[in-house]
C-alpha atoms as a PDB file:
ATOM      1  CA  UNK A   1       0.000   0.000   0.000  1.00  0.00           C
ATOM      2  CA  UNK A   2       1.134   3.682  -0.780  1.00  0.00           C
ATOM      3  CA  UNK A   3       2.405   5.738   2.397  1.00  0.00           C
ATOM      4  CA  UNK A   4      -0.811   8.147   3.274  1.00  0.00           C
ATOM      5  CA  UNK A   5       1.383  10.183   6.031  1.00  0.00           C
ATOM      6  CA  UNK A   6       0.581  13.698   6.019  1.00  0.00           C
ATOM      7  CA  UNK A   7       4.066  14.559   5.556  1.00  0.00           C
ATOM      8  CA  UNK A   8       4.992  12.834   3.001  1.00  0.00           C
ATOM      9  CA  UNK A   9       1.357  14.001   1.097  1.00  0.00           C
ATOM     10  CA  UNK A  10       2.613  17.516   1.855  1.00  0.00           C
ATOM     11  CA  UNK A  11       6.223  17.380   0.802  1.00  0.00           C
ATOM     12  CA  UNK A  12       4.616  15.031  -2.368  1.00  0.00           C
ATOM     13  CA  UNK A  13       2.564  18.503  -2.460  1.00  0.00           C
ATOM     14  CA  UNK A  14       5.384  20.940  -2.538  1.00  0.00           C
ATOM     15  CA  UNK A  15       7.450  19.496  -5.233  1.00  0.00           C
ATOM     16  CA  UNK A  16       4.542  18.922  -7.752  1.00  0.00           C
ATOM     17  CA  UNK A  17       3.920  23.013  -7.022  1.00  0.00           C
ATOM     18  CA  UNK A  18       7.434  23.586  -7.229  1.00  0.00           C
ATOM     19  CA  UNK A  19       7.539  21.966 -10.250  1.00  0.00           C
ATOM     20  CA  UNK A  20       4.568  23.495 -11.724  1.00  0.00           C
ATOM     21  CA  UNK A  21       5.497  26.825 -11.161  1.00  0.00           C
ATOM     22  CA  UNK A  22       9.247  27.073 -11.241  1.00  0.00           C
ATOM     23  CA  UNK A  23      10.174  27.759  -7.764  1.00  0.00           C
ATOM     24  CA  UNK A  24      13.719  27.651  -7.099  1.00  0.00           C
ATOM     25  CA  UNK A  25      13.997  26.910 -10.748  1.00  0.00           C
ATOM     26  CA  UNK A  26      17.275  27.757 -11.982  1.00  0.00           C
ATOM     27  CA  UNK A  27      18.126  29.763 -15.482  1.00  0.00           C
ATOM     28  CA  UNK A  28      20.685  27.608 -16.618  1.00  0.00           C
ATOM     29  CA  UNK A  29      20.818  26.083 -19.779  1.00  0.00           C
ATOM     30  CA  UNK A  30      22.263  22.970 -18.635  1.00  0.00           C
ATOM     31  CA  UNK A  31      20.134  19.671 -20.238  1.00  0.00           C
ATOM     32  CA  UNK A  32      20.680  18.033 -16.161  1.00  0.00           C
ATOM     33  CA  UNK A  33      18.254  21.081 -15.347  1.00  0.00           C
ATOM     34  CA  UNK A  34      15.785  20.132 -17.874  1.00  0.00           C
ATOM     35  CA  UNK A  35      16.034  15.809 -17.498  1.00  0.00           C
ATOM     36  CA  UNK A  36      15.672  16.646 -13.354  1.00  0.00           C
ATOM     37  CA  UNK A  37      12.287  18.213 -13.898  1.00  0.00           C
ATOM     38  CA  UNK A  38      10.925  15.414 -16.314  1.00  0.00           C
ATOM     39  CA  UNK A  39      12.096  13.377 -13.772  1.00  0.00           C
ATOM     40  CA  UNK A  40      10.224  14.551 -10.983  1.00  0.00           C
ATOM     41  CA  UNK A  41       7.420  15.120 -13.087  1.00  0.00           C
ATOM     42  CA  UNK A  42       7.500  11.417 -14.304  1.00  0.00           C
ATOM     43  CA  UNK A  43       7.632  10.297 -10.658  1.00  0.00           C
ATOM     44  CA  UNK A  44       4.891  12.410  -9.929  1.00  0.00           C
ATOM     45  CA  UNK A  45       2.844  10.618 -12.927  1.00  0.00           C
ATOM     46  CA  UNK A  46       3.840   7.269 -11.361  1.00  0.00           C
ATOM     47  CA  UNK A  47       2.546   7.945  -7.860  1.00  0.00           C
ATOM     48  CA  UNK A  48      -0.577   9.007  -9.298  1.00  0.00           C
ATOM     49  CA  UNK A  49      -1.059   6.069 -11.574  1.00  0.00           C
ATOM     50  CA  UNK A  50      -0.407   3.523  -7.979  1.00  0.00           C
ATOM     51  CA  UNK A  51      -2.768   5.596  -5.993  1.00  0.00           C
ATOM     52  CA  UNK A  52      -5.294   5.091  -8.625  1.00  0.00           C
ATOM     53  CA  UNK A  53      -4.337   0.948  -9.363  1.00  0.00           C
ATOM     54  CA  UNK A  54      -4.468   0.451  -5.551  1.00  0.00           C
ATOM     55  CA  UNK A  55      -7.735   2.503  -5.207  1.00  0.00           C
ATOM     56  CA  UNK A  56      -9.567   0.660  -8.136  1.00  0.00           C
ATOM     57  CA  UNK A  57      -7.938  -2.819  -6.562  1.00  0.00           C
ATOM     58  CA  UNK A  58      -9.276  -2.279  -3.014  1.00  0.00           C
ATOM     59  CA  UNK A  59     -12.904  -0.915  -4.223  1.00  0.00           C
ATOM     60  CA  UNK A  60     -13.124  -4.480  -6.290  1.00  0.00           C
ATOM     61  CA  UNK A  61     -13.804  -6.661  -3.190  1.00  0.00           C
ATOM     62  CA  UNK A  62     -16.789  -4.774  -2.558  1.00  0.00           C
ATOM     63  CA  UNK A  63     -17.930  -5.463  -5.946  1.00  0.00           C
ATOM     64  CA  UNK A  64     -17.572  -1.914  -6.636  1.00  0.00           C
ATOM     65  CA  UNK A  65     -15.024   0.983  -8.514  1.00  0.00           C
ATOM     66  CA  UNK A  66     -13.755   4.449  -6.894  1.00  0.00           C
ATOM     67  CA  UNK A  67     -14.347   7.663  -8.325  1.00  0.00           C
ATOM     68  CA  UNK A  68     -18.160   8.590 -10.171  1.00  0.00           C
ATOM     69  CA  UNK A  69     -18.811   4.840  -9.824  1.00  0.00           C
ATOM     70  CA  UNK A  70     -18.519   4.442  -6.351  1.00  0.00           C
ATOM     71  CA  UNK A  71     -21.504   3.364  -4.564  1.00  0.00           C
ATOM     72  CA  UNK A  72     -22.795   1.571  -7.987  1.00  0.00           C
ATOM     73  CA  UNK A  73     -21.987  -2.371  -6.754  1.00  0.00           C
ATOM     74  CA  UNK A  74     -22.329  -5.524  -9.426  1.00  0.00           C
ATOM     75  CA  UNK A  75     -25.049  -7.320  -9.287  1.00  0.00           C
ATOM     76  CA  UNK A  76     -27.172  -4.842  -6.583  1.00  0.00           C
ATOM     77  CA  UNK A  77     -27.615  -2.020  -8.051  1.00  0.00           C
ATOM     78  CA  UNK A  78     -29.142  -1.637 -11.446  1.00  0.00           C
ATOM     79  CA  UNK A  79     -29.735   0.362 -14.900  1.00  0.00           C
ATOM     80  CA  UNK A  80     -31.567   2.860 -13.450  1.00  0.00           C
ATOM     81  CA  UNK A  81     -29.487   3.493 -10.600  1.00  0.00           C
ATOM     82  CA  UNK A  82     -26.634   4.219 -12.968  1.00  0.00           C
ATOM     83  CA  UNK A  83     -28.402   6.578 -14.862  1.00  0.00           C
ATOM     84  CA  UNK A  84     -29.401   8.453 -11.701  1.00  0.00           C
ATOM     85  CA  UNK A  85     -25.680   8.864 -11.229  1.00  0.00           C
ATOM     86  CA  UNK A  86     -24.730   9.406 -14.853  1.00  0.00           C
ATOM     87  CA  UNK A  87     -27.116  10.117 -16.622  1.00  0.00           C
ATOM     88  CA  UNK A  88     -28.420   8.584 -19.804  1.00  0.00           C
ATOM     89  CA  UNK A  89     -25.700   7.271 -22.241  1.00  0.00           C
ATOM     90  CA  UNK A  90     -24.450  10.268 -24.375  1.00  0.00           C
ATOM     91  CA  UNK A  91     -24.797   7.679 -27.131  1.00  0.00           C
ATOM     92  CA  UNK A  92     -28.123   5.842 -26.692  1.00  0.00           C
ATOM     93  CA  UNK A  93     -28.398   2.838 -28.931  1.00  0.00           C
ATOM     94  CA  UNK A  94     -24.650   3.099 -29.545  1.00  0.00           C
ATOM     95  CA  UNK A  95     -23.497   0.316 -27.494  1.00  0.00           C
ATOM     96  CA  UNK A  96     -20.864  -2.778 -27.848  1.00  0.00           C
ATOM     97  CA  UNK A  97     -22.009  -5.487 -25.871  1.00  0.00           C
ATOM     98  CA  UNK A  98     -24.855  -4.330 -24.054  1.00  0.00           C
ATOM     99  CA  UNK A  99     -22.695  -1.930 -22.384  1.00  0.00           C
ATOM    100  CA  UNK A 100     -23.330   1.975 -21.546  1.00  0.00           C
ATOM    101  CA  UNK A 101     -20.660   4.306 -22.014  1.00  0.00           C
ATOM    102  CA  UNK A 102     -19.607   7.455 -20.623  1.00  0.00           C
ATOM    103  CA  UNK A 103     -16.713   8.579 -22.213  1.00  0.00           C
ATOM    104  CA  UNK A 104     -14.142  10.707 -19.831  1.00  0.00           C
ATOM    105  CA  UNK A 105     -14.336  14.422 -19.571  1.00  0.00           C
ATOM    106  CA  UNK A 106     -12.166  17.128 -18.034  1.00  0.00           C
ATOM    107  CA  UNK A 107     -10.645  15.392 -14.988  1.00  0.00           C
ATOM    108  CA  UNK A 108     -13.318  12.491 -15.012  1.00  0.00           C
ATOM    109  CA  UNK A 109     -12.419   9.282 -15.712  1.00  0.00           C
ATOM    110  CA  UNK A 110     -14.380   7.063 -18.306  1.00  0.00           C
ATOM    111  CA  UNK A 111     -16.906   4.269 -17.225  1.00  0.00           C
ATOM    112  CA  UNK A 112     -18.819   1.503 -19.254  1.00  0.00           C
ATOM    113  CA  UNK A 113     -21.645  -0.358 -17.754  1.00  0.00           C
ATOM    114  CA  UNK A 114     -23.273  -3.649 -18.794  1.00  0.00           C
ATOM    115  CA  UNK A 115     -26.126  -5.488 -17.143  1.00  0.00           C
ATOM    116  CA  UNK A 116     -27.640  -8.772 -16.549  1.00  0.00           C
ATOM    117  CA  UNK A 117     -31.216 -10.080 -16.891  1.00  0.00           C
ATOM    118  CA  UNK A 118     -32.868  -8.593 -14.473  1.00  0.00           C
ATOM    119  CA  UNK A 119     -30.695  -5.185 -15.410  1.00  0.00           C
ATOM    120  CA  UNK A 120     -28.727  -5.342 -12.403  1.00  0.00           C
ATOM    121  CA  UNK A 121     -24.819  -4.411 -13.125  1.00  0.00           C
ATOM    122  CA  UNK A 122     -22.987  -7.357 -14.603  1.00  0.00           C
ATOM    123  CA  UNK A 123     -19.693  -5.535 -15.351  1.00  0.00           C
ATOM    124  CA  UNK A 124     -18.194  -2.304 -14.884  1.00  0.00           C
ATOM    125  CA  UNK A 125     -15.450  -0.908 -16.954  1.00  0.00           C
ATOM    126  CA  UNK A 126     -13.003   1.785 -16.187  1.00  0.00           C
ATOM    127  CA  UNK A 127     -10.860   3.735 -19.080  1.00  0.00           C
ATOM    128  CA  UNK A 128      -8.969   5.933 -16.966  1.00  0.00           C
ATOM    129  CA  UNK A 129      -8.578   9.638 -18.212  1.00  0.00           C
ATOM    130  CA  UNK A 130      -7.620  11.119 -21.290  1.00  0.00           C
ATOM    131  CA  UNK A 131      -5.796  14.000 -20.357  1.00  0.00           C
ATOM    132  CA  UNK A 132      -2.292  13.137 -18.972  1.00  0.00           C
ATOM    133  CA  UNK A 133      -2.927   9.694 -19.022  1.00  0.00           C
ATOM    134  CA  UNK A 134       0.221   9.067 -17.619  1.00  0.00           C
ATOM    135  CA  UNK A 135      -0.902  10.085 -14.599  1.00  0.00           C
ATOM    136  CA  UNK A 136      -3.407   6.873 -14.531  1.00  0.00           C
ATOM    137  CA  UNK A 137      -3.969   4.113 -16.266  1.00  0.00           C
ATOM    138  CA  UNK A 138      -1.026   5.287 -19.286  1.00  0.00           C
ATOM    139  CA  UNK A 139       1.765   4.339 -16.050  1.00  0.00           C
ATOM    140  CA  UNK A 140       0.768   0.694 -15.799  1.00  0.00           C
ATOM    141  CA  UNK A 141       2.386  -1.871 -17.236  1.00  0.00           C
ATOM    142  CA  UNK A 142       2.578  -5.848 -16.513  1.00  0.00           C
ATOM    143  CA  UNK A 143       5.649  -4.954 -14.469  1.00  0.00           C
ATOM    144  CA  UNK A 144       3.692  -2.268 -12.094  1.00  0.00           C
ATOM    145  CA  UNK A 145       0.889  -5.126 -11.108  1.00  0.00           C
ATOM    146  CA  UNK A 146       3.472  -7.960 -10.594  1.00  0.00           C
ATOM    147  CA  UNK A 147       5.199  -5.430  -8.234  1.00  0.00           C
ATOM    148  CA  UNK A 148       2.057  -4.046  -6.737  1.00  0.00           C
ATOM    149  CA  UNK A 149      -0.643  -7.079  -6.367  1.00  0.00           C
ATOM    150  CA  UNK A 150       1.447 -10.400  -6.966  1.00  0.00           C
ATOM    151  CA  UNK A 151       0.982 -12.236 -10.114  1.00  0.00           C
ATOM    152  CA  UNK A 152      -1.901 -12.592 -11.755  1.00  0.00           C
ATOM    153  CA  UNK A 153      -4.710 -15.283 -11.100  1.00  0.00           C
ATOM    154  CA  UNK A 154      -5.131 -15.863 -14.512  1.00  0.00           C
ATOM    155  CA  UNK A 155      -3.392 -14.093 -17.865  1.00  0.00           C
ATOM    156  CA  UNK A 156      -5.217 -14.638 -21.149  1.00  0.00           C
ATOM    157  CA  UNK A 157      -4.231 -13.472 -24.760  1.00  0.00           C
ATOM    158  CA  UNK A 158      -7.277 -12.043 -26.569  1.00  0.00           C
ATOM    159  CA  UNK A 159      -6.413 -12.534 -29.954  1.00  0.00           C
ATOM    160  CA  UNK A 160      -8.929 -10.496 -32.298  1.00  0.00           C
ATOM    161  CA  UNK A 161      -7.436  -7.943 -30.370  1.00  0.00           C
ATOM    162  CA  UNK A 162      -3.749  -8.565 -29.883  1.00  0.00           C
ATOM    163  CA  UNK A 163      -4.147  -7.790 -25.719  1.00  0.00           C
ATOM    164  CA  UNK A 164      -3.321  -9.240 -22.886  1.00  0.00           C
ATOM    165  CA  UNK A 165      -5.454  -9.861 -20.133  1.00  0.00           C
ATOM    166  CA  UNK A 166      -3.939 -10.113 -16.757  1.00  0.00           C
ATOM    167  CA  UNK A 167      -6.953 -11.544 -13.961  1.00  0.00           C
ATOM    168  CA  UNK A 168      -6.517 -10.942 -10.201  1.00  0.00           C
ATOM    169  CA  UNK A 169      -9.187 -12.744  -8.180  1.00  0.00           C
ATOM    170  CA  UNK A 170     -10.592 -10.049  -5.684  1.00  0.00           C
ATOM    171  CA  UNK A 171     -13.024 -12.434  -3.312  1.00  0.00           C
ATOM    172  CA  UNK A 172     -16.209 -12.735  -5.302  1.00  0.00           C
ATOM    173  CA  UNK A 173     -14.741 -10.410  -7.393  1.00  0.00           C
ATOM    174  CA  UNK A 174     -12.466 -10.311 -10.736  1.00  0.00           C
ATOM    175  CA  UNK A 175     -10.510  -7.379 -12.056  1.00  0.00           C
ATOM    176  CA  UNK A 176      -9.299  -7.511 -15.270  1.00  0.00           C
ATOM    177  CA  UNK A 177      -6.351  -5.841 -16.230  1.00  0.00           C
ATOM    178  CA  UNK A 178      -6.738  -5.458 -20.500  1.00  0.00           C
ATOM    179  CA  UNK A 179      -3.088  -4.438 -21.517  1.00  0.00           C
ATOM    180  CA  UNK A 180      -2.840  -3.186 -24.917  1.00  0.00           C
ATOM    181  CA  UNK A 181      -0.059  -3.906 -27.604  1.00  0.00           C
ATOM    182  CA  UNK A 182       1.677  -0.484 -25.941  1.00  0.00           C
ATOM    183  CA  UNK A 183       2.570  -2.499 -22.744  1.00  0.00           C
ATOM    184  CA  UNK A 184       0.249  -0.483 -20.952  1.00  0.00           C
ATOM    185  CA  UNK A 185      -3.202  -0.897 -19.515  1.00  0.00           C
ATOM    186  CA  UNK A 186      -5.912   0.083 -22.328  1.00  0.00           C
ATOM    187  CA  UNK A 187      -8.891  -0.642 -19.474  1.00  0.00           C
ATOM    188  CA  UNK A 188      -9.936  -2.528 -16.851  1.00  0.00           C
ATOM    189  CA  UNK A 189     -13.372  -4.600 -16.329  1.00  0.00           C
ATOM    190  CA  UNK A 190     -14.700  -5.086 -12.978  1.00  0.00           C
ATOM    191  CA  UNK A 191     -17.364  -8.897 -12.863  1.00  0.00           C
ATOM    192  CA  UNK A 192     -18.221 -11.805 -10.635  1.00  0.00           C
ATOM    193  CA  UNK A 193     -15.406 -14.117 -10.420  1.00  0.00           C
ATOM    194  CA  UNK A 194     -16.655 -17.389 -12.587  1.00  0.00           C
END
């Protein structure tokens, strides 16, 4: 698990507004100058990108994602409930799979829904942002989740679409990690394990 000290959030804090805005920044033209900054800004991206993996991880033995999806469980809560939180689908009749999506906006990540029978969730899906993507699901790779949750459960090869599916059994739960052809993770899908 990631350190949640207030210190270390604060200093974490600091540097990212240091960064930001230059202070202490020094004129120099020396390339070290320039490669230190990407560097903290890279580490920056990274920290973001494990808060999120270990969020999303955690949420998934409740049945459930963070962010606009929390609260929205599989298999207890239903269509209508997700529209209530949503909205409609910005696409209506535009679906893959039986499955609403709502496509990420300005600092919102992007969810897909799909639903059983009785219209109860079946699967949730989780893009990740668009904007520095980096900073979320764009930092991780196979590597990052052997290092961070173990090895998978399960690892599949999806072949109409050339990814690689890495499954971590999460109590009743499954979380799939979908890693595209990038080395990164496209998407994850949130289901009953099977």
């Amino acid at each position: 698990m990631l350190s949640k000290k207030p210190a270390a959030r604060m200093v974490s804090a600091v540097i990212l507004t240091s960064t930001l805005f230059g202070a202490g920044a020094s004129f120099s033209t020396e390339p070290v100058a320039a490669a230190t900054t990407m560097s903290s800004t890279s580490s920056i991206a990274k920290e973001h990108a494990l808060t999120t993996l270990h969020e999303i991880y955690n949420k998934a033995f409740s049945g459930e994602m963070p962010y606009t999806a929390k609260g929205l469980k599989i298999s207890e809560n239903n269509q209508k409930e997700v529209y209530e939180t949503f909205g409609s689908p910005p696409e209506p009749g535009k679906t893959d799979e039986n499955f609403d999506y709502y496509h990420a906006e300005m600092g919102h990540p992007g969810f897909a829904f799909a639903y059983n029978n009785d219209k109860t969730i079946s699967q949730i899906r989780y893009f990740g942002t668009n904007v520095e993507r980096d900073h979320n699901l764009g930092s991780i790779t196979p590597k990052v989740l052997g290092k961070q949750l173990g090895s998978a459960d399960e690892i599949r090869h999806i072949s109409s679409t050339n990814e690689i599916n890495y499954i971590y059994k999460t109590g009743n739960y499954e979380l799939q990690f979908i890693v595209g052809e990038d080395q990164t993770v496209d998407h994850i899908n949130l289901l009953e394990a099977k």
